[in-house]
PDB file of N, CA and C in Angstrom:
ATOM      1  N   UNK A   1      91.287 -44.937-131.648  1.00  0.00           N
ATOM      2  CA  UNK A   1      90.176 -44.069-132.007  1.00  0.00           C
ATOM      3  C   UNK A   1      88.887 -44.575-131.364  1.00  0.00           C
ATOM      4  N   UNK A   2      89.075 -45.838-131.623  1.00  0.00           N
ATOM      5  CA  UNK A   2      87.070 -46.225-131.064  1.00  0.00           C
ATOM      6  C   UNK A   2      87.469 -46.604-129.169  1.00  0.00           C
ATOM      7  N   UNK A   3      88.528 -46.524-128.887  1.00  0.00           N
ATOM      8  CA  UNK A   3      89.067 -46.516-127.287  1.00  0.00           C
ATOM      9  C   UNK A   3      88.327 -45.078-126.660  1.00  0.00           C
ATOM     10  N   UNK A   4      88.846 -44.025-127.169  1.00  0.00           N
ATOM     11  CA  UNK A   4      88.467 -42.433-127.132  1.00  0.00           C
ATOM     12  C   UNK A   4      87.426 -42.043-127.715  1.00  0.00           C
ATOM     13  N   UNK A   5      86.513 -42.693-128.720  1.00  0.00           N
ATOM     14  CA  UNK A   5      85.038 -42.191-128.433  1.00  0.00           C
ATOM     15  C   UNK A   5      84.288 -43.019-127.313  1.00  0.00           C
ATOM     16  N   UNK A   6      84.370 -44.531-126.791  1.00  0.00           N
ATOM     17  CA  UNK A   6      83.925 -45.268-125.897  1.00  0.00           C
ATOM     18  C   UNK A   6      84.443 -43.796-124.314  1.00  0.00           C
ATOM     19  N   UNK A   7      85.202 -43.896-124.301  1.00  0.00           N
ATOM     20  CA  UNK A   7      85.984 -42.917-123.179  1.00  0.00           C
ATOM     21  C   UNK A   7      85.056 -41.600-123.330  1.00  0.00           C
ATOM     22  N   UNK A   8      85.171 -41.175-124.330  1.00  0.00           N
ATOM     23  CA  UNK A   8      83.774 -39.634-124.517  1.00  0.00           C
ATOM     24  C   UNK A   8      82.636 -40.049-124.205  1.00  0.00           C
ATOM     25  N   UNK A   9      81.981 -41.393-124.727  1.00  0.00           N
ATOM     26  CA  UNK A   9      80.771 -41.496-124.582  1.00  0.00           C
ATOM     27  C   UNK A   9      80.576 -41.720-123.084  1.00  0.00           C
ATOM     28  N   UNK A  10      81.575 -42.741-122.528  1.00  0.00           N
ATOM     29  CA  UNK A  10      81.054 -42.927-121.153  1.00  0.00           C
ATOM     30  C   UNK A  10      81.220 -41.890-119.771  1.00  0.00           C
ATOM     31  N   UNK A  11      82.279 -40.542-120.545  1.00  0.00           N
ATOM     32  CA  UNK A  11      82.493 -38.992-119.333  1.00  0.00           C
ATOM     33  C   UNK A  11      81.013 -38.362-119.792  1.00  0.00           C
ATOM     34  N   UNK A  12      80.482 -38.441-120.807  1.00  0.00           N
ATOM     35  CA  UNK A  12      79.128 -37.370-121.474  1.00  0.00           C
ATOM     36  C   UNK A  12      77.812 -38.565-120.703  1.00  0.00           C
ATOM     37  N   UNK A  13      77.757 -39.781-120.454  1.00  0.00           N
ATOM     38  CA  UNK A  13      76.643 -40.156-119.888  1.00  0.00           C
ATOM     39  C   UNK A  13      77.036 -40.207-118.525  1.00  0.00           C
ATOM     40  N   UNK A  14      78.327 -40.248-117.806  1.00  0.00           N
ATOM     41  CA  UNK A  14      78.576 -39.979-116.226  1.00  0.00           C
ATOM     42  C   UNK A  14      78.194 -38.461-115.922  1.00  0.00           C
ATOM     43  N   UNK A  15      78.271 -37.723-116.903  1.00  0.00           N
ATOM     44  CA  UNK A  15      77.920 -36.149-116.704  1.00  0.00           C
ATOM     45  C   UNK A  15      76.476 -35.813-116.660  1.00  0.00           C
ATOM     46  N   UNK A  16      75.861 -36.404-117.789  1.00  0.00           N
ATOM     47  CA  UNK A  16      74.420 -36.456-117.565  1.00  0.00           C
ATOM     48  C   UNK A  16      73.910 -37.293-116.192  1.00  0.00           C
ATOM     49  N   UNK A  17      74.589 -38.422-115.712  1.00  0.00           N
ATOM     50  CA  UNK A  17      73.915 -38.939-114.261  1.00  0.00           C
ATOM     51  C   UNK A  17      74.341 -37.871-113.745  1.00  0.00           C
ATOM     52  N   UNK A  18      75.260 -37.629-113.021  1.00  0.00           N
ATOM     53  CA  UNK A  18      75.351 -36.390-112.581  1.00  0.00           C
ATOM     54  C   UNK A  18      74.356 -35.234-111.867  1.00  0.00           C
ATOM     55  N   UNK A  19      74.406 -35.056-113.207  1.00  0.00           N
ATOM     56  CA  UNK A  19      73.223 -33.927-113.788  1.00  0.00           C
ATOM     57  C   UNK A  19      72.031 -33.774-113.452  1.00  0.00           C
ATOM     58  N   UNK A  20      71.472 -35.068-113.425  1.00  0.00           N
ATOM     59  CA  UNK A  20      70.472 -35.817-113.194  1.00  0.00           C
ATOM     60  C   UNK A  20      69.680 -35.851-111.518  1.00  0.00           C
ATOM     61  N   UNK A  21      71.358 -36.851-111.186  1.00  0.00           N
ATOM     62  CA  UNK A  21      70.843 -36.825-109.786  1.00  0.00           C
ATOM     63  C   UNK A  21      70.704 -35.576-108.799  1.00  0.00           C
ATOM     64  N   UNK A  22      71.555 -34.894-109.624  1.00  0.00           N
ATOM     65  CA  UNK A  22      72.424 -33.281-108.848  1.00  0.00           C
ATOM     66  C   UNK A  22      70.648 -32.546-109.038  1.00  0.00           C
ATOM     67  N   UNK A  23      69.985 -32.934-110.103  1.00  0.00           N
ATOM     68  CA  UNK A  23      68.631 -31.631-110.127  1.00  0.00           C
ATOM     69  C   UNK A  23      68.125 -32.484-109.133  1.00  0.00           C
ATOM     70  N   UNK A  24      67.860 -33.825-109.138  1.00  0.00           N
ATOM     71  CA  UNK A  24      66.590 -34.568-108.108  1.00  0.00           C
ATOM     72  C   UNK A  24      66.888 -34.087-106.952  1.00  0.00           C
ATOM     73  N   UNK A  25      68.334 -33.900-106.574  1.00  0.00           N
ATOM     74  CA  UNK A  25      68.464 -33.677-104.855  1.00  0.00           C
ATOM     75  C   UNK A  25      68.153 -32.064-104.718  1.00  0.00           C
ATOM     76  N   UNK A  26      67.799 -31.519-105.559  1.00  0.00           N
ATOM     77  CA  UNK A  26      67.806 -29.254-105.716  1.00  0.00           C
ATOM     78  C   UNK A  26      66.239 -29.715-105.705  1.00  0.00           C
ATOM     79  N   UNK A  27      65.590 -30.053-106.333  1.00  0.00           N
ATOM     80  CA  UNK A  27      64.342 -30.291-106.756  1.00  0.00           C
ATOM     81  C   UNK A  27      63.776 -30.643-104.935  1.00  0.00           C
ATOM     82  N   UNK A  28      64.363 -31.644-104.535  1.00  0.00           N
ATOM     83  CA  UNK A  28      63.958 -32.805-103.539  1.00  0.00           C
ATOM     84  C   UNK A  28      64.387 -31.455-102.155  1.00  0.00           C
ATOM     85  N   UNK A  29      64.949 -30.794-101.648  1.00  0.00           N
ATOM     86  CA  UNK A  29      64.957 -30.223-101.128  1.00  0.00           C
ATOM     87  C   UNK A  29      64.339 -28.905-101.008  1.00  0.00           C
ATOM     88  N   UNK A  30      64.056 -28.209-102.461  1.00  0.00           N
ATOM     89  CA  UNK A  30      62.666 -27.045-102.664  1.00  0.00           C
ATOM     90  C   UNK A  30      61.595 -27.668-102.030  1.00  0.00           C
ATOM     91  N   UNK A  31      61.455 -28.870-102.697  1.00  0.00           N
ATOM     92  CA  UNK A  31      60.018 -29.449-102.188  1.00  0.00           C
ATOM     93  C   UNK A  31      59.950 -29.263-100.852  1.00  0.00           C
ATOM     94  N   UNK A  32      60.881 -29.732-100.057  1.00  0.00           N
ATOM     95  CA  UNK A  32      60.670 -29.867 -98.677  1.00  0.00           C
ATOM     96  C   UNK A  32      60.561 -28.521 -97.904  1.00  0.00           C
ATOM     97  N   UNK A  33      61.721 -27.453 -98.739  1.00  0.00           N
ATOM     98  CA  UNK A  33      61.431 -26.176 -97.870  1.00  0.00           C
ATOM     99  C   UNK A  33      59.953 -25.232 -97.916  1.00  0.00           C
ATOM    100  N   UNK A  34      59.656 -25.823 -99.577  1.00  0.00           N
ATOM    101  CA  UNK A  34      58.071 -25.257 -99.598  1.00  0.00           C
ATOM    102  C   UNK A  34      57.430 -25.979 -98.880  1.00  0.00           C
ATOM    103  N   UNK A  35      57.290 -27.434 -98.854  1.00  0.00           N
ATOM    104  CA  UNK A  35      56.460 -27.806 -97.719  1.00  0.00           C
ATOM    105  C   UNK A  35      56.478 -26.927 -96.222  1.00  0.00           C
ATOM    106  N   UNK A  36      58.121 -27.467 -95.802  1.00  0.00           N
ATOM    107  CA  UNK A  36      57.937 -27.029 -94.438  1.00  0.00           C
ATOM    108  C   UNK A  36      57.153 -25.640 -94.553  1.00  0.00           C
ATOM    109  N   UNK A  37      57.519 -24.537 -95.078  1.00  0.00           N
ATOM    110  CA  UNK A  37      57.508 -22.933 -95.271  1.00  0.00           C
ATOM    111  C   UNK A  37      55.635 -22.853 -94.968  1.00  0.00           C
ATOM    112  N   UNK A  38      54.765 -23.242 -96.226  1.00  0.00           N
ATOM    113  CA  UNK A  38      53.379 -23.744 -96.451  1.00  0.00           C
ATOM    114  C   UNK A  38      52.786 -24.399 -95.353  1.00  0.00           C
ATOM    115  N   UNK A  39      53.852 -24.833 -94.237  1.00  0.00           N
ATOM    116  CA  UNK A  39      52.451 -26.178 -93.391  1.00  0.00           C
ATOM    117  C   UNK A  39      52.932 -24.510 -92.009  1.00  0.00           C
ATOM    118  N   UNK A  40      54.098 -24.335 -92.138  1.00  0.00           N
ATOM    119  CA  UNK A  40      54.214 -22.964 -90.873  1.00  0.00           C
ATOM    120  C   UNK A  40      53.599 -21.723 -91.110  1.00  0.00           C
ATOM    121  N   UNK A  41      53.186 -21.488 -92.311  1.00  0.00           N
ATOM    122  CA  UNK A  41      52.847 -20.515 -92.945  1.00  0.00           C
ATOM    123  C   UNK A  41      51.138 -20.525 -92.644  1.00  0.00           C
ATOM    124  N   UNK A  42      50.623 -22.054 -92.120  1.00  0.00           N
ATOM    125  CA  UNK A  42      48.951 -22.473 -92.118  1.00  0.00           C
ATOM    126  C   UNK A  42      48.953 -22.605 -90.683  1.00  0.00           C
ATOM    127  N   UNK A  43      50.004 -23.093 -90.258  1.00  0.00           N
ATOM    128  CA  UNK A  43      50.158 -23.119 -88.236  1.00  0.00           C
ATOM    129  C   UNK A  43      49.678 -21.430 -87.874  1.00  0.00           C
ATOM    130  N   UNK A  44      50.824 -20.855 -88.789  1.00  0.00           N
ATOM    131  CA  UNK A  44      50.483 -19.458 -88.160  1.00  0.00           C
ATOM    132  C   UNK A  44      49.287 -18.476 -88.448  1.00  0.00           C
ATOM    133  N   UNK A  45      48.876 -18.776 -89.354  1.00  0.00           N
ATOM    134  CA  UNK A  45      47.412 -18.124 -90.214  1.00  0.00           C
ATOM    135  C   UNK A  45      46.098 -18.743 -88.880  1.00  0.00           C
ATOM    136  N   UNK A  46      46.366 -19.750 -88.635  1.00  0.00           N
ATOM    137  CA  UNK A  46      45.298 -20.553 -87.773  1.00  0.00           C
ATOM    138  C   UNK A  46      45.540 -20.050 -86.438  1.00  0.00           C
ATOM    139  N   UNK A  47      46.673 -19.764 -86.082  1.00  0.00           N
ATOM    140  CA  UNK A  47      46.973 -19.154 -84.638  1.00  0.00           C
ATOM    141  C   UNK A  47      46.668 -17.641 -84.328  1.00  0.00           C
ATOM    142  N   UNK A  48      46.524 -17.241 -85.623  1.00  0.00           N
ATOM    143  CA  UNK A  48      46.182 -15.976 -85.575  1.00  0.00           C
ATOM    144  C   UNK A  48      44.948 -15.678 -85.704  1.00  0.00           C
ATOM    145  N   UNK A  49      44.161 -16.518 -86.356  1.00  0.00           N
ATOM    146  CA  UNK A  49      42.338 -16.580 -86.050  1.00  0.00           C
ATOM    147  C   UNK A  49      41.992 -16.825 -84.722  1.00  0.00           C
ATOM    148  N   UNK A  50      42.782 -17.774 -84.206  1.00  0.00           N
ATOM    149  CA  UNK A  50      42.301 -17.816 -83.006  1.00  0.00           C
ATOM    150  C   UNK A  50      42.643 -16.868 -82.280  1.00  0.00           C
ATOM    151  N   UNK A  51      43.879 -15.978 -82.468  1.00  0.00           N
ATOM    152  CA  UNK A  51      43.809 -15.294 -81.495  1.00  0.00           C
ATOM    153  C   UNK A  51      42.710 -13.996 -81.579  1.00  0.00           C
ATOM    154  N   UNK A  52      42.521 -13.919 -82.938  1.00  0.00           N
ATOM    155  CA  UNK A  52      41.108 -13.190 -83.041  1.00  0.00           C
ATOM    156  C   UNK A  52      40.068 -13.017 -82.877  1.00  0.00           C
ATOM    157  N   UNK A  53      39.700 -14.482 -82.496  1.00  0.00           N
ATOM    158  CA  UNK A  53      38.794 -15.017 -82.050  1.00  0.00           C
ATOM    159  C   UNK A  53      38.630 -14.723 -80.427  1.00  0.00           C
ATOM    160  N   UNK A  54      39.758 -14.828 -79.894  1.00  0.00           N
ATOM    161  CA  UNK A  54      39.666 -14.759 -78.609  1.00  0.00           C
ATOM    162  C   UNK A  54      39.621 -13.218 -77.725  1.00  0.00           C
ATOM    163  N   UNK A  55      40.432 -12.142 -79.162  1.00  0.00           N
ATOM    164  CA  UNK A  55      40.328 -10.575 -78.567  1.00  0.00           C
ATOM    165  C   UNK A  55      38.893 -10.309 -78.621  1.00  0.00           C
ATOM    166  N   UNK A  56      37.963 -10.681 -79.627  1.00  0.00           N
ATOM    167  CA  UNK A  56      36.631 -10.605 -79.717  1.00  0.00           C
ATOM    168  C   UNK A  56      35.992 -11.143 -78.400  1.00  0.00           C
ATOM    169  N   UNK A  57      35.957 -11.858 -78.072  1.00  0.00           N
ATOM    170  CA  UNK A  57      35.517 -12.357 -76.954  1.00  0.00           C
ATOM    171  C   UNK A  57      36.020 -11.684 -75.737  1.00  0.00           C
ATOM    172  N   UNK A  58      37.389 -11.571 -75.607  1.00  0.00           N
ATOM    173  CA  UNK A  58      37.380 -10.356 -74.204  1.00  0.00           C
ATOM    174  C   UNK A  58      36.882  -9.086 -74.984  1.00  0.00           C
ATOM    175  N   UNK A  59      36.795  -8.522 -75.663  1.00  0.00           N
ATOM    176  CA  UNK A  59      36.365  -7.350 -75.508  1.00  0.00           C
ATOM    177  C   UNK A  59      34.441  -7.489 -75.357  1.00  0.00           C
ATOM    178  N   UNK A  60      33.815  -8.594 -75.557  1.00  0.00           N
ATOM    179  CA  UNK A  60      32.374  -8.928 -75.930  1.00  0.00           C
ATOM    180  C   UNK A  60      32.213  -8.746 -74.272  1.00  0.00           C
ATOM    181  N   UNK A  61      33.371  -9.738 -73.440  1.00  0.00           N
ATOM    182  CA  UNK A  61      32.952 -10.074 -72.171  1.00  0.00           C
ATOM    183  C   UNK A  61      33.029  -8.595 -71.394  1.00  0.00           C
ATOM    184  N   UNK A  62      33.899  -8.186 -71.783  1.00  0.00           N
ATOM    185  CA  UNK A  62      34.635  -6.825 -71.414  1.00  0.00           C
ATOM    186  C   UNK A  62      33.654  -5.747 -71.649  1.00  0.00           C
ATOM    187  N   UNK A  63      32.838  -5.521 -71.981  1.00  0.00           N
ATOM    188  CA  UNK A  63      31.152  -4.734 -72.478  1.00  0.00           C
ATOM    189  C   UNK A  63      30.483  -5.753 -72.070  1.00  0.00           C
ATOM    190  N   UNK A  64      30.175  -6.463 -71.409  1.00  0.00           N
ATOM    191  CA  UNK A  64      29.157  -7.296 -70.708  1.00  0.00           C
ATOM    192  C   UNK A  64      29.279  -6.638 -69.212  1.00  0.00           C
ATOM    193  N   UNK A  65      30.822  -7.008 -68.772  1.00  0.00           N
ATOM    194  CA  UNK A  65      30.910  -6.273 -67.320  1.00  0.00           C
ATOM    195  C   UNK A  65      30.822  -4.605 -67.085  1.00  0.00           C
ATOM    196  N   UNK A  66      31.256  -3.846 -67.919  1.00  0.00           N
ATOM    197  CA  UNK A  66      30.810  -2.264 -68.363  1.00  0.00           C
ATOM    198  C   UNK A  66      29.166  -2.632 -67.821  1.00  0.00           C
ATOM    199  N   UNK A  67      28.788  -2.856 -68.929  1.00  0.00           N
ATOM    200  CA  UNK A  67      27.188  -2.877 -68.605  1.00  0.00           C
ATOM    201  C   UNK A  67      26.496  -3.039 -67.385  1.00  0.00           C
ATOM    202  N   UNK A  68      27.047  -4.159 -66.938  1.00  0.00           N
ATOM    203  CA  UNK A  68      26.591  -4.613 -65.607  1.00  0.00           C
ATOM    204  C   UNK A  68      27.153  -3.729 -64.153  1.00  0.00           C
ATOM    205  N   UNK A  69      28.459  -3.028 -64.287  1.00  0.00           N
ATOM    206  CA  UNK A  69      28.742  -2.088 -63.742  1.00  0.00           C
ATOM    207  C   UNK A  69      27.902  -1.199 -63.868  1.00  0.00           C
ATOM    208  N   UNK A  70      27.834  -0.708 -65.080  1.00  0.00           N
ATOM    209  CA  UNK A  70      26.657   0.874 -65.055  1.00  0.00           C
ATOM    210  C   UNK A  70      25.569   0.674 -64.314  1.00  0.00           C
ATOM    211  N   UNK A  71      25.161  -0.453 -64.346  1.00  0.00           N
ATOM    212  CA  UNK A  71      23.817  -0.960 -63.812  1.00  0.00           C
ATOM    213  C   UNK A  71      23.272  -1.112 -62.387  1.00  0.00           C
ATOM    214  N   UNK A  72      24.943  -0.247 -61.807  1.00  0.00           N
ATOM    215  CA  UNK A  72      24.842  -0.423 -60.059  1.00  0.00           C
ATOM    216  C   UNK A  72      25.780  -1.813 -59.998  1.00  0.00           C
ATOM    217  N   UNK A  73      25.439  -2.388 -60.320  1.00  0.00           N
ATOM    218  CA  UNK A  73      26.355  -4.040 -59.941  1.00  0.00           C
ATOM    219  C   UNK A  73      27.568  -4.154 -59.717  1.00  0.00           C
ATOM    220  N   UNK A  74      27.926  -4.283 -58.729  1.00  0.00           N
ATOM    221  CA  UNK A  74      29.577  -4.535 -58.392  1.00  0.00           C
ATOM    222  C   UNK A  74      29.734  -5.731 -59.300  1.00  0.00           C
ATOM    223  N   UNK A  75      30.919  -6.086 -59.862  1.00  0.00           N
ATOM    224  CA  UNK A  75      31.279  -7.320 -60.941  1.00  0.00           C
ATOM    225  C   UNK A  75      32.134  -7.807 -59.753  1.00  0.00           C
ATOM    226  N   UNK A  76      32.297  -8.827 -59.847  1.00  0.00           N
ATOM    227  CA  UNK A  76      33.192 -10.088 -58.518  1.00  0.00           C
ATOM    228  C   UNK A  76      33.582 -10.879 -59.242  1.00  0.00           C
ATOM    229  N   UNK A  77      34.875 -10.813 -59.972  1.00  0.00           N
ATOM    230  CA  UNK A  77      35.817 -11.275 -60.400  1.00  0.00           C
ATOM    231  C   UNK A  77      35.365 -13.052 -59.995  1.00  0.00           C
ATOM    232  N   UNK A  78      35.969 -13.221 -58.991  1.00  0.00           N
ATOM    233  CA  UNK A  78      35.342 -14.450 -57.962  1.00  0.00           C
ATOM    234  C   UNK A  78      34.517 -15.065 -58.641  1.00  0.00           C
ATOM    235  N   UNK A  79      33.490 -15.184 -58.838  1.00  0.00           N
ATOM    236  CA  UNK A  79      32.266 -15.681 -59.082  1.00  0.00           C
ATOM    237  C   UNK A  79      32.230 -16.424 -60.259  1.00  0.00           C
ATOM    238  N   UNK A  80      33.427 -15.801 -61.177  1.00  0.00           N
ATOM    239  CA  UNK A  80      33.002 -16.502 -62.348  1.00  0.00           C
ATOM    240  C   UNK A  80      34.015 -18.241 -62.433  1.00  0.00           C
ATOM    241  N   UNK A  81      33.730 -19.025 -62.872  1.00  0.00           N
ATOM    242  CA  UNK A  81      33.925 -20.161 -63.261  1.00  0.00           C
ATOM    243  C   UNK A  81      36.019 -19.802 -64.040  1.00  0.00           C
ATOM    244  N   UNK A  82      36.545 -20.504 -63.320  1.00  0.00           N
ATOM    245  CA  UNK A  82      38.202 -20.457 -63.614  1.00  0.00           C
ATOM    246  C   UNK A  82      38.250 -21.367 -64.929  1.00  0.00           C
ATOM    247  N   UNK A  83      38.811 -20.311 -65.767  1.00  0.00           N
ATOM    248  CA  UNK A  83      39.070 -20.959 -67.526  1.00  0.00           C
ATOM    249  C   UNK A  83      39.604 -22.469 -67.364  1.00  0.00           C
ATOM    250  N   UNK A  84      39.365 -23.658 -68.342  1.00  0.00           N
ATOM    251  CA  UNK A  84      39.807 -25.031 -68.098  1.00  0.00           C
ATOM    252  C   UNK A  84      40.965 -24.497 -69.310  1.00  0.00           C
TER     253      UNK A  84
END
């Protein structure tokens, strides 16, 4: 009798480690996919300002040369300074 509750007690606390370790590694891997998900999710939010940033600007430059066209002025590509 006290053989077979020692034997219960020690399958009911191997079940709880188990248990245990089995949530830390579910737990331990959410974490990581929300991380990864959250840091790609801020790569791409930031890549996309910039690229907003940058349609603003050709279209700003893009009505600069309009203008200067209307104005008689041939625009010469040439002339301007090659993007670094």
């Amino acid at each position: 009798m006290t053989y077979g509750l020692v034997a219960a007690t020690q399958i009911v606390a191997d079940a709880w480690a188990v248990l245990v370790v089995g949530a830390g590694i579910v737990l331990s891997v959410l974490g990581s996919v929300l991380t990864i998900t959250f840091h790609l999710g801020n790569r791409i939010d930031g890549q996309s300002d910039r690229i907003d940033r940058l349609s603003e600007e050709t279209a700003l430059v893009r009505e600069r040369v309009a203008r200067l066209e209307s104005l008689g002025g041939a625009f010469d590509a040439g002339s301007l300074p090659s993007p670094a």
